[in-house]
Protein backbone atom coordinates (compact mmCIF):
# COMPACT_ATOMS: atom_id res chain seq x y z
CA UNK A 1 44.10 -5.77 184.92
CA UNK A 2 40.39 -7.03 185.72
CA UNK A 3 37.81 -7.15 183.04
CA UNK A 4 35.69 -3.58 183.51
CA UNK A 5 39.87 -2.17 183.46
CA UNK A 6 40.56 -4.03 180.26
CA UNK A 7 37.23 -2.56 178.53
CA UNK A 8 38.14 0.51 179.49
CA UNK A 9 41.32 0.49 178.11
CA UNK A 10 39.80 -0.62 174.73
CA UNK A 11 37.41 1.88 174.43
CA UNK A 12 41.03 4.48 174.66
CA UNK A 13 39.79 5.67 178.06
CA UNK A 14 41.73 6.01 181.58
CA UNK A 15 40.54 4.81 184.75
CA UNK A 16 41.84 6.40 188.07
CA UNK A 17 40.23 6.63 191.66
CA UNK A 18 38.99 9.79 193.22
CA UNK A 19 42.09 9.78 195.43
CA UNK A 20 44.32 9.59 192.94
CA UNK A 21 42.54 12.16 190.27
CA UNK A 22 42.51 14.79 192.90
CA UNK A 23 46.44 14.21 193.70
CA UNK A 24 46.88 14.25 189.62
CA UNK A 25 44.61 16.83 187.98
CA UNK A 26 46.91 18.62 186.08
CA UNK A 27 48.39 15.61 184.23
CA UNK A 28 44.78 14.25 183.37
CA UNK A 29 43.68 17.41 181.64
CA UNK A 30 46.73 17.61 179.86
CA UNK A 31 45.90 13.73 178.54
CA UNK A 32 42.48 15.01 178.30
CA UNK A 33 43.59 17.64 175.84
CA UNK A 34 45.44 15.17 174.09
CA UNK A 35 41.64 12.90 173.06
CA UNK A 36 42.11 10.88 175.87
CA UNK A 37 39.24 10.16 178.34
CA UNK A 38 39.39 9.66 181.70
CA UNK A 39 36.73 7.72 183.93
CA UNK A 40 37.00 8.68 187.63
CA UNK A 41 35.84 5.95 189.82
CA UNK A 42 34.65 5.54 193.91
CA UNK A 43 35.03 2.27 195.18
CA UNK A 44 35.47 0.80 191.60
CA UNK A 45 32.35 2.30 190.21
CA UNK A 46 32.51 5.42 187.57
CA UNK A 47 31.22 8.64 189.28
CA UNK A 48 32.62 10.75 186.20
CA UNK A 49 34.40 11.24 183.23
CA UNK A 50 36.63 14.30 181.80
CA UNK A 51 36.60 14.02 177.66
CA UNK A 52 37.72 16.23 175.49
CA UNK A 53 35.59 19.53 174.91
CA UNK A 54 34.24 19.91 171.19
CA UNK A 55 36.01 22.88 169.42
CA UNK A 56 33.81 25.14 167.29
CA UNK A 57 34.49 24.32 163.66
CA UNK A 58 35.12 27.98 162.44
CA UNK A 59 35.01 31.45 164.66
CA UNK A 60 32.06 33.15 164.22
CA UNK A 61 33.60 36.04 162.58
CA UNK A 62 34.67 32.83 159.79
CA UNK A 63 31.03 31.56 159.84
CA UNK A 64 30.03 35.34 158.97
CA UNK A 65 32.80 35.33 156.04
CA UNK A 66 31.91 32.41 154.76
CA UNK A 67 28.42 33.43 154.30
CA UNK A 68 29.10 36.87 153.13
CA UNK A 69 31.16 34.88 150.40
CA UNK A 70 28.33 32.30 149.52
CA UNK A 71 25.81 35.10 149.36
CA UNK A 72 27.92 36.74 146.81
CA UNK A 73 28.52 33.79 144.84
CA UNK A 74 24.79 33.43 144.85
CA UNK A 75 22.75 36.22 143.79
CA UNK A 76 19.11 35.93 143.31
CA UNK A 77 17.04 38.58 141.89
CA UNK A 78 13.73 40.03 143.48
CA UNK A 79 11.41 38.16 141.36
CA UNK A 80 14.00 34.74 141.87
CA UNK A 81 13.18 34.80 145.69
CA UNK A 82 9.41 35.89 145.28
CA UNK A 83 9.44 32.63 143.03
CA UNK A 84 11.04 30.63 145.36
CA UNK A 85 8.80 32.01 148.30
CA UNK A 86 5.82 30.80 146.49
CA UNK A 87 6.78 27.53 146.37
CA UNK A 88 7.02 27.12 149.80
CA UNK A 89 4.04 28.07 150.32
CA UNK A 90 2.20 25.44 148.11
C-alpha cells in the first residue's frame, strides 16, 4: 500500500480507479450508504468522491409539529410582542 493509499485509508475512505468503479457501482453505493467514502482516481490522481448524502434531521411535516408545539408552550400576549418589538428597534 503506497503512502497517498495508506492516508486514505486513515481518513476511513476507499480508493478505486475509474475502471474499476464503473465495473463496481453498485457495491460502492451500498458502502457509501454504509458512511464510507469512496475517492475515484485516473491515473492515481482523485477525479471524485461519492460520500454519504446528509439526511434531513426531521420531515418537514415534524419541523411544522414541533413548532406548532413550541408556539403553544409559549404564548405571548399582544402587548408581550409589541414590547419585545420595541426593543429591537432601539
Amino acid at each position: 500500500m503506497t503512502t497517498s493509499e495508506q492516508a486514505v485509508a486513515a481518513r476511513g475512505e476507499r480508493e478505486v480507479a475509474v475502471e474499476d468503479a464503473a465495473a463496481r457501482f453498485a457495491e460502492l453505493l451500498a458502502a457509501v450508504e454504509g458512511g464510507e467514502r469512496v475517492t475515484i482516481t485516473r491515473d492515481g490522481r482523485a477525479v471524485a468522491r461519492l460520500v454519504p448524502s446528509r439526511e434531513p434531521a426531521r420531515t418537514p411535516a415534524e419541523a411544522a409539529e414541533e413548532l406548532l408545539e413550541m408556539r403553544a408552550e409559549h404564548r405571548m400576549s399582544r402587548e408581550e410582542i409589541l414590547e419585545v418589538v420595541q426593543e429591537g428597534r432601539r
